[in-house]
N, C-alpha and C. Protein backbone atom coordinates (compact mmCIF):
# COMPACT_ATOMS: atom_id res chain seq x y z
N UNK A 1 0.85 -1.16 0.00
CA UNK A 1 0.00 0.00 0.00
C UNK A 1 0.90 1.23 0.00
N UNK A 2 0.47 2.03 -0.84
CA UNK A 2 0.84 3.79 -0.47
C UNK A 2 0.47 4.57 -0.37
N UNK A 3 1.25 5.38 1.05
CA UNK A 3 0.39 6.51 1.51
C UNK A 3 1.11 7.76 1.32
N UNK A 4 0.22 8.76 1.11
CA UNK A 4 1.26 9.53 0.22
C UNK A 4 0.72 10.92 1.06
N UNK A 5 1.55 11.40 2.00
CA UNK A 5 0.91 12.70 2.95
C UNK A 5 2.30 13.24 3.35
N UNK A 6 1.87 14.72 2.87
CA UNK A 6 2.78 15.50 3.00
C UNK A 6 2.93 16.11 4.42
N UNK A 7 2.50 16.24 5.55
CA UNK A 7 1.90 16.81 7.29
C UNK A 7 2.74 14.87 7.97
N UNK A 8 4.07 15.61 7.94
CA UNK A 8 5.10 14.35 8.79
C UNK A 8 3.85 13.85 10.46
N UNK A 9 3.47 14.53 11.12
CA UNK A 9 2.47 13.86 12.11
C UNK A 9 1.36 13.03 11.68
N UNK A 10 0.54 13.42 10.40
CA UNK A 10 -0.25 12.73 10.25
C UNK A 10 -0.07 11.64 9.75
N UNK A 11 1.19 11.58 8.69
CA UNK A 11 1.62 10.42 7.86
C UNK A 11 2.36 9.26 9.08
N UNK A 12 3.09 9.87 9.91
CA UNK A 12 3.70 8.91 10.68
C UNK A 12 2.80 7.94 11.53
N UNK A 13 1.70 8.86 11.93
CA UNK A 13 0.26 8.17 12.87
C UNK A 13 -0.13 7.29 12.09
N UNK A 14 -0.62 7.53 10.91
CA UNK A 14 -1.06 6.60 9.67
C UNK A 14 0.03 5.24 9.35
N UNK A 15 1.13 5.61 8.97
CA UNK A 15 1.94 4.75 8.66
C UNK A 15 2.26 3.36 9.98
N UNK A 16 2.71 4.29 11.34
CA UNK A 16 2.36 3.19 12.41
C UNK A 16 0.94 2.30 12.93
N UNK A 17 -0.16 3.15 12.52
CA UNK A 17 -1.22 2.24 12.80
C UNK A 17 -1.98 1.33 11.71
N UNK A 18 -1.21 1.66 10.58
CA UNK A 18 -1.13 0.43 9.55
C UNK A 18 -0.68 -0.55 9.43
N UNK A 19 1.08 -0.30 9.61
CA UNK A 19 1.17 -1.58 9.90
C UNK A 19 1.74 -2.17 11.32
N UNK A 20 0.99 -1.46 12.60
CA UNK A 20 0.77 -2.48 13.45
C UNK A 20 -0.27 -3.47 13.43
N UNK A 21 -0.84 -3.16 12.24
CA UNK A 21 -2.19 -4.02 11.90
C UNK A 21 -1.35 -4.94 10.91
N UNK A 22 0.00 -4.76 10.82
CA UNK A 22 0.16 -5.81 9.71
C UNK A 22 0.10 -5.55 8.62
N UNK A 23 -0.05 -4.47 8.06
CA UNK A 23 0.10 -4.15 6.38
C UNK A 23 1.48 -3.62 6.07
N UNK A 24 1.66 -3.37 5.30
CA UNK A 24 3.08 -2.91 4.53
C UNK A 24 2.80 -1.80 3.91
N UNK A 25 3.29 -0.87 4.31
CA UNK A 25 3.13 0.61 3.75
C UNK A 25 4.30 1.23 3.08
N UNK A 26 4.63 1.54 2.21
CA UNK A 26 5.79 2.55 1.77
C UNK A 26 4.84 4.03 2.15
N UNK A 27 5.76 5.11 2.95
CA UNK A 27 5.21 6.78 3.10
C UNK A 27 6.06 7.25 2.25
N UNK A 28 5.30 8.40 1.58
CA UNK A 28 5.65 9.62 0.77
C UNK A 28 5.07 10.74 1.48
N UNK A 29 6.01 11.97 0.95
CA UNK A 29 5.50 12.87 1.58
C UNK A 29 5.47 14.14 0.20
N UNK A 30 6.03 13.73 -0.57
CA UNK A 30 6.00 14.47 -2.07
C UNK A 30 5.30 14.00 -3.54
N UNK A 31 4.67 14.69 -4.30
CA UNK A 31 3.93 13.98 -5.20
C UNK A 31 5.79 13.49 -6.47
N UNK A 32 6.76 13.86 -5.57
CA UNK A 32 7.88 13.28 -7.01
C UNK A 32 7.59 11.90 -6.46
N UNK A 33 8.27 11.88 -5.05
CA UNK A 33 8.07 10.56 -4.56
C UNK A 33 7.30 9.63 -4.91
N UNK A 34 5.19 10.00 -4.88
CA UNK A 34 4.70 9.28 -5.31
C UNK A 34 4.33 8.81 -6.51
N UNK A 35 5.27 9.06 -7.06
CA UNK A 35 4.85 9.02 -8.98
C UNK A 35 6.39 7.88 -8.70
N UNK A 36 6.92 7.95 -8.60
CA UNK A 36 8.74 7.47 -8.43
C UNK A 36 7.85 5.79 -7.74
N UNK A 37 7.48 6.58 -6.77
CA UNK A 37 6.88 5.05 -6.06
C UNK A 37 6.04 4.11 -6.50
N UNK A 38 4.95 4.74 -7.67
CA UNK A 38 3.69 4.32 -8.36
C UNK A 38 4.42 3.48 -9.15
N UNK A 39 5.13 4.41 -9.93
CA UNK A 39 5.89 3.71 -11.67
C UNK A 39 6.36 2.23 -11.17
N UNK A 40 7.40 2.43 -10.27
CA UNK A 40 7.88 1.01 -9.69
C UNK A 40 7.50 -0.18 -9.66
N UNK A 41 6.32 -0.28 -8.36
CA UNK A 41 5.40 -0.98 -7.77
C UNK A 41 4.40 -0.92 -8.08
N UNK A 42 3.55 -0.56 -9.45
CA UNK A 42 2.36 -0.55 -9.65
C UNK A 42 1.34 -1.68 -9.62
N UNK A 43 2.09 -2.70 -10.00
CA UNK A 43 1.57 -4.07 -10.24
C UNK A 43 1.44 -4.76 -9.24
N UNK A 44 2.58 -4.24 -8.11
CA UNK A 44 2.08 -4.63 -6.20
C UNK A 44 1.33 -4.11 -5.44
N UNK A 45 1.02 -2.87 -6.27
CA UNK A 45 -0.05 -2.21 -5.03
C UNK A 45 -1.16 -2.57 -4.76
N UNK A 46 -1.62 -2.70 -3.25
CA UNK A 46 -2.99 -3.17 -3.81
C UNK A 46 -4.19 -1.47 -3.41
N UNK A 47 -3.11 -0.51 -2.55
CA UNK A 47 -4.10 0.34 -1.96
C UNK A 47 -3.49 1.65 -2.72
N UNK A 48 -3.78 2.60 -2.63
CA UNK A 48 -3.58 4.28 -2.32
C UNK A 48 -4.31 4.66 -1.50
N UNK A 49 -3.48 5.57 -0.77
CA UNK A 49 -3.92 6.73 0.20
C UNK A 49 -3.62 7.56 0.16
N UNK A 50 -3.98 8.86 -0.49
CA UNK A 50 -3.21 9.71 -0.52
C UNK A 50 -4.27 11.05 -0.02
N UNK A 51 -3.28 12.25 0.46
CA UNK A 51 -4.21 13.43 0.87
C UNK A 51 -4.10 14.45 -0.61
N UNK A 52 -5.10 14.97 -0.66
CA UNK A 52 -5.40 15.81 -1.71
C UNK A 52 -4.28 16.80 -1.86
N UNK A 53 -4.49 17.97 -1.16
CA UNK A 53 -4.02 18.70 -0.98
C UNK A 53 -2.00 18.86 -0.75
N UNK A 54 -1.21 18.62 -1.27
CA UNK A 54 0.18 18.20 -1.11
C UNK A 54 1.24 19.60 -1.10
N UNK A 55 0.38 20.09 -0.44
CA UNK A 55 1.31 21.66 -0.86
C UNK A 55 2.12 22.15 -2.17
N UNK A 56 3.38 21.45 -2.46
CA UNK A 56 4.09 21.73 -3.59
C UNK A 56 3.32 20.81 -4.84
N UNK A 57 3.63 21.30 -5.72
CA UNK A 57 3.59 20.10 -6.68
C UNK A 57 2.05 19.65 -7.09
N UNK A 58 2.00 18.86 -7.76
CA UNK A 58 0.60 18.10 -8.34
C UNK A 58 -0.76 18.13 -6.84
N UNK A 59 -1.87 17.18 -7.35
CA UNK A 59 -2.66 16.70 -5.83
C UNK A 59 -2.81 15.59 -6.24
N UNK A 60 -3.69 14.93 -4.85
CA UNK A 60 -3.96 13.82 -4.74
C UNK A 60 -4.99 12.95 -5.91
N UNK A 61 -5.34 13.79 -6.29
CA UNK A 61 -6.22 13.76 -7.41
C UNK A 61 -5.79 13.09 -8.50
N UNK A 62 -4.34 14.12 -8.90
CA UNK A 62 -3.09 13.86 -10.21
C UNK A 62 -2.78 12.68 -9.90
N UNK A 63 -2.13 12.24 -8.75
CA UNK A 63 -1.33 10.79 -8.26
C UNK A 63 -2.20 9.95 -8.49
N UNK A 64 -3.89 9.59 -8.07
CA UNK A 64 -4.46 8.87 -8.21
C UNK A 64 -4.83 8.76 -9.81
N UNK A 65 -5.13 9.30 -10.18
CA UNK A 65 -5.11 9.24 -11.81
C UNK A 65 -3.86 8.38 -12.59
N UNK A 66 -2.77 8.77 -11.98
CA UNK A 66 -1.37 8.05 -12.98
C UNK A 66 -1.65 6.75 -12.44
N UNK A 67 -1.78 6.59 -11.25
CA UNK A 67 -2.00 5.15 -10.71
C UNK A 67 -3.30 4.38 -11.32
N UNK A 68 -3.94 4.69 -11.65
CA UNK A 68 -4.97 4.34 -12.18
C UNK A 68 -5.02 4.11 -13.82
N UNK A 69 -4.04 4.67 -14.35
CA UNK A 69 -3.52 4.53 -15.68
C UNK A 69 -2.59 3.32 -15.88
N UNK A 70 -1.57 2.97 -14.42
CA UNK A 70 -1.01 1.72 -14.74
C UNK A 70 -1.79 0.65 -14.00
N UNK A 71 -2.39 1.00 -13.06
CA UNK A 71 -3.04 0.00 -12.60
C UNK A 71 -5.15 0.35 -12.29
N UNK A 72 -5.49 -0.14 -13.46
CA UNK A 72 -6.95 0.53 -13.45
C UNK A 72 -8.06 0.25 -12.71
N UNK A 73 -7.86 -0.93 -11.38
CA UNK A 73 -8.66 -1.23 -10.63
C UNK A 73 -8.01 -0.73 -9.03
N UNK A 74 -7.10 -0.36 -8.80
CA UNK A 74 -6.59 0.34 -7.65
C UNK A 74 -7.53 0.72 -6.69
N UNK A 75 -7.95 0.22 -5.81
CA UNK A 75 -8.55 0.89 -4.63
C UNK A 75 -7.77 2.33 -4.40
N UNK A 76 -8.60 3.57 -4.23
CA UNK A 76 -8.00 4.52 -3.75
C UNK A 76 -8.72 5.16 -2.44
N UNK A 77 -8.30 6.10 -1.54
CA UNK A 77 -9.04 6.56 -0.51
C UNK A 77 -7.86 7.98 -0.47
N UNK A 78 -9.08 9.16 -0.47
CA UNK A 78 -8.12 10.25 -0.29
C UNK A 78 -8.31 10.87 0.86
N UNK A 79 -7.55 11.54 1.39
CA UNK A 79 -7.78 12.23 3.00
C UNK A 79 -7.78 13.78 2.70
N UNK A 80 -8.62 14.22 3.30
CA UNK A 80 -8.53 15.68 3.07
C UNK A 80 -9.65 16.43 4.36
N UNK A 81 -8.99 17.74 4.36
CA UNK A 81 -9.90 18.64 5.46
C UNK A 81 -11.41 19.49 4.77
N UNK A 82 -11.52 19.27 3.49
CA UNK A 82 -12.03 19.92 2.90
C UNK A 82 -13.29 19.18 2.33
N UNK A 83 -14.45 19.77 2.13
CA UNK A 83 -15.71 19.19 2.19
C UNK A 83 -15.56 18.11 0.90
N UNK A 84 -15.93 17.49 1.17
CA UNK A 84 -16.21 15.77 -0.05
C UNK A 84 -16.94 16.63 -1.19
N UNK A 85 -17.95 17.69 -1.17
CA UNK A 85 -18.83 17.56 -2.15
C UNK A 85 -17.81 18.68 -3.34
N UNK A 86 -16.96 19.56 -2.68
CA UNK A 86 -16.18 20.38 -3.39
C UNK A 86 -15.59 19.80 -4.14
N UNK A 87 -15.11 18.58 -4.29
CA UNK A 87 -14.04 17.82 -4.53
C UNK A 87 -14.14 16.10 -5.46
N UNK A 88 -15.74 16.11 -5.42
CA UNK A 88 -15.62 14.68 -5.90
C UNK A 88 -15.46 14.78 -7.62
N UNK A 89 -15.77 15.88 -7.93
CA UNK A 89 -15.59 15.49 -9.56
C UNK A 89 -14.36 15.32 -10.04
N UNK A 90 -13.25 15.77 -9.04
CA UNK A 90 -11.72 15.64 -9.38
C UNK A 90 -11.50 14.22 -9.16
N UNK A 91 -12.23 13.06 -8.45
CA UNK A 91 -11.91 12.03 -8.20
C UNK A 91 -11.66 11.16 -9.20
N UNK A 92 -11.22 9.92 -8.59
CA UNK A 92 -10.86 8.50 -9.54
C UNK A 92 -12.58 8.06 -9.19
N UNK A 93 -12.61 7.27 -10.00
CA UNK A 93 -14.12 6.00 -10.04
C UNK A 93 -14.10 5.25 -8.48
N UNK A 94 -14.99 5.23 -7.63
CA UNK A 94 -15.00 4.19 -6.96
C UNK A 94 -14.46 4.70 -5.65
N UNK A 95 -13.66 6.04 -5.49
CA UNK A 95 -12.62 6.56 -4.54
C UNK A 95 -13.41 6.75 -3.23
N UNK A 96 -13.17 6.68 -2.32
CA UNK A 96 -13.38 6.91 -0.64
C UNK A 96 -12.90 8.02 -0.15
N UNK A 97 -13.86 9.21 0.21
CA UNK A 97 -13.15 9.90 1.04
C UNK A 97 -13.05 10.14 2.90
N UNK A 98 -11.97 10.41 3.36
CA UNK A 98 -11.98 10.67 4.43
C UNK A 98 -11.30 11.92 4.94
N UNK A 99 -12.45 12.18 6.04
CA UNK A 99 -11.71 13.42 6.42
C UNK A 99 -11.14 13.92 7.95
N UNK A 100 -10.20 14.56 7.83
CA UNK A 100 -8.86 14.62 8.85
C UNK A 100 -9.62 15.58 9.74
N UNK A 101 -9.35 15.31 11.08
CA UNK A 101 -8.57 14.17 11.07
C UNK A 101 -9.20 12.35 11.08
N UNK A 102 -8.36 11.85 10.72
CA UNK A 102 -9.40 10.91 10.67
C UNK A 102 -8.79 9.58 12.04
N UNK A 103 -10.20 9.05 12.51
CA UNK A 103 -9.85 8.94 13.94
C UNK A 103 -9.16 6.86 13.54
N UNK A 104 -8.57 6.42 14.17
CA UNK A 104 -7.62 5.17 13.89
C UNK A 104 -8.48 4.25 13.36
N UNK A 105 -9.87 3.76 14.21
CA UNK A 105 -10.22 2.83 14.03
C UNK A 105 -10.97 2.85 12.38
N UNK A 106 -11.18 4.47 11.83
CA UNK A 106 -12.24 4.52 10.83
C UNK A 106 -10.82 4.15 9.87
N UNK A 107 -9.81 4.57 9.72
CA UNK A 107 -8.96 4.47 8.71
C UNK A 107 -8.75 3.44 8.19
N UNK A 108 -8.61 2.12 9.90
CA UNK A 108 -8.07 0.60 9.62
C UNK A 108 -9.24 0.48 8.86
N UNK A 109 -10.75 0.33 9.16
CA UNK A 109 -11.93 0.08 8.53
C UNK A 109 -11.71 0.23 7.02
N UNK A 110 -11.78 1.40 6.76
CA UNK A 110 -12.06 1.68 5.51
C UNK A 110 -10.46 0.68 4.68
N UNK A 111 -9.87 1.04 5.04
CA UNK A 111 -8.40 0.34 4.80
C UNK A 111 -9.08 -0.62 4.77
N UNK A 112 -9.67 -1.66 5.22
CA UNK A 112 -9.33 -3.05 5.51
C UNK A 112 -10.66 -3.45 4.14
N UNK A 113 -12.35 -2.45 4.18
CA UNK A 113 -13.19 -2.54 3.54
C UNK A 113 -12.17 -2.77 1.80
N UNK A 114 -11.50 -1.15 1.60
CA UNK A 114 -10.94 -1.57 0.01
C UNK A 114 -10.15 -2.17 -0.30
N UNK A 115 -9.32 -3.04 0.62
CA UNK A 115 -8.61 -4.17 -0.05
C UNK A 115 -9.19 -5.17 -0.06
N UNK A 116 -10.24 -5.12 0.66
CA UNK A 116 -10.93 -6.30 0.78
C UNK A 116 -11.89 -6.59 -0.56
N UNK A 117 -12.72 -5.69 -0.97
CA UNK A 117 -13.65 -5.11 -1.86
C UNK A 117 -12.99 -4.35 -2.92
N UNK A 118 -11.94 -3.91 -3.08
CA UNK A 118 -11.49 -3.23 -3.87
C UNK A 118 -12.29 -2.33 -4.66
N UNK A 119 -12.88 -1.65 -6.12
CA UNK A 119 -13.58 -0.94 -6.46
C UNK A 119 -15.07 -0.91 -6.29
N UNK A 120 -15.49 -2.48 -5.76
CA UNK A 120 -17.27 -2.64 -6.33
C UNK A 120 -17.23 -2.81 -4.99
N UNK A 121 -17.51 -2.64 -3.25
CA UNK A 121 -17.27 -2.73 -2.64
C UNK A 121 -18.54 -1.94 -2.03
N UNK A 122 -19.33 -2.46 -1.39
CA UNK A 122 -20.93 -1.75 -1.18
C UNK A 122 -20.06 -0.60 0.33
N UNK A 123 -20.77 0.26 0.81
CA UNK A 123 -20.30 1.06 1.82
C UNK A 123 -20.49 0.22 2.94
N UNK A 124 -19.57 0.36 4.11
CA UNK A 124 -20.02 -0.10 5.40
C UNK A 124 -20.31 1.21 6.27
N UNK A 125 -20.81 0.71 7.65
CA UNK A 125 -20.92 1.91 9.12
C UNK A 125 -19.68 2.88 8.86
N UNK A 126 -20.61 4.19 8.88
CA UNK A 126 -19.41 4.84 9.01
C UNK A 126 -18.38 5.42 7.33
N UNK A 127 -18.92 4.91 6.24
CA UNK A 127 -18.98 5.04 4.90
C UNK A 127 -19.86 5.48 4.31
N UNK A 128 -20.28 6.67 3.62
CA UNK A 128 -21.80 6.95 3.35
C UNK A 128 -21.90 7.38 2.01
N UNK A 129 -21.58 6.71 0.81
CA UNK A 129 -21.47 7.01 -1.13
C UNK A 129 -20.15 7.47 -1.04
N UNK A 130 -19.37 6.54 -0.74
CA UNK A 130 -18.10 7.05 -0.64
C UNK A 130 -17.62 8.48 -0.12
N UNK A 131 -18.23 8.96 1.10
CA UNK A 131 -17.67 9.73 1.95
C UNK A 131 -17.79 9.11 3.41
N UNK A 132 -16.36 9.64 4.55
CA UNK A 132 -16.84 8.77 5.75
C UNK A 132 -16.10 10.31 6.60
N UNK A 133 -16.63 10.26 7.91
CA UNK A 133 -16.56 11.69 8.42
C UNK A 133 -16.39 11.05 9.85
C-alpha cells in the first residue's frame, strides 16, 4: 500500500497504525516521490492513500489518476480537510473519502473494507457514497 501525505504527524500516525495491523506501507511525503513510487510498484499495489491537498507540486487527485492509468482497478481513498462535495468530480471512479482528522479505528476500517472489496465494494458503518466523516 501507499500513503502519500505530506503533514510528517499525520503520515507517521497513519503509517504506524497500519502496519501495526500488519500491512506494509511505503510513506511519501512528495507527489515526485509518489509518482517514483507508483511507476515502480504498480503491479504490487494493492491500496492508495493519498491526501489531496500536497502543498508543492501536483494533488492527490493527479497521483491517483497516474495510478490508475497503470493500474486501473486500484482501490484509492483520499484524505482531506475539505468538504467531499467540493471535490468529488476531481476524483478517480469508486474513490473513498476521508476526512482529517481521521480517527484510527475509521482508517483501519475503511483500509481493511478496500482491499478487501477493492472498487465494487458496497459502503459499510461509518462510509456513506463514498464519503466517511
Amino acid at each position: 500500500m501507499l500513503l502519500v501525505e505530506d503533514e510528517a504527524l499525520i503520515g507517521m500516525m497513519a503509517h504506524a497504525v497500519l502496519e501495526e495491523q500488519g500491512a506494509t506501507v511505503d510513506w511519501v511525503q512528495t507527489d515526485r516521490e509518489a509518482y517514483r513510487a507508483i511507476e515502480a510498484n504498480a503491479r504490487r499495489l494493492d491500496l492508495l492513500i493519498t491526501d489531496i491537498n500536497l502543498r508543492e507540486g501536483t494533488t492527490g487527485f493527479d497521483i491517483s489518476r497516474f495510478a490508475r492509468r497503470l493500474s486501473p482497478t486500484l482501490p484509492v481513498i483520499y484524505v482531506s480537510g475539505e468538504e467531499r462535495e467540493a471535490l468529488v468530480g476531481f476524483a478517480v471512479a469508486g474513490a473513498t473519502f476521508l476526512y482529517k482528522p481521521v480517527p484510527e479505528m475509521l482508517l483501519l476500517r475503511t483500509v481493511e473494507q478496500a482491499v478487501t472489496t477493492g472498487l465494487a465494494g458496497p459502503p459499510q458503518p461509518g462510509v456513506l457514497s463514498g464519503t466517511a466523516r
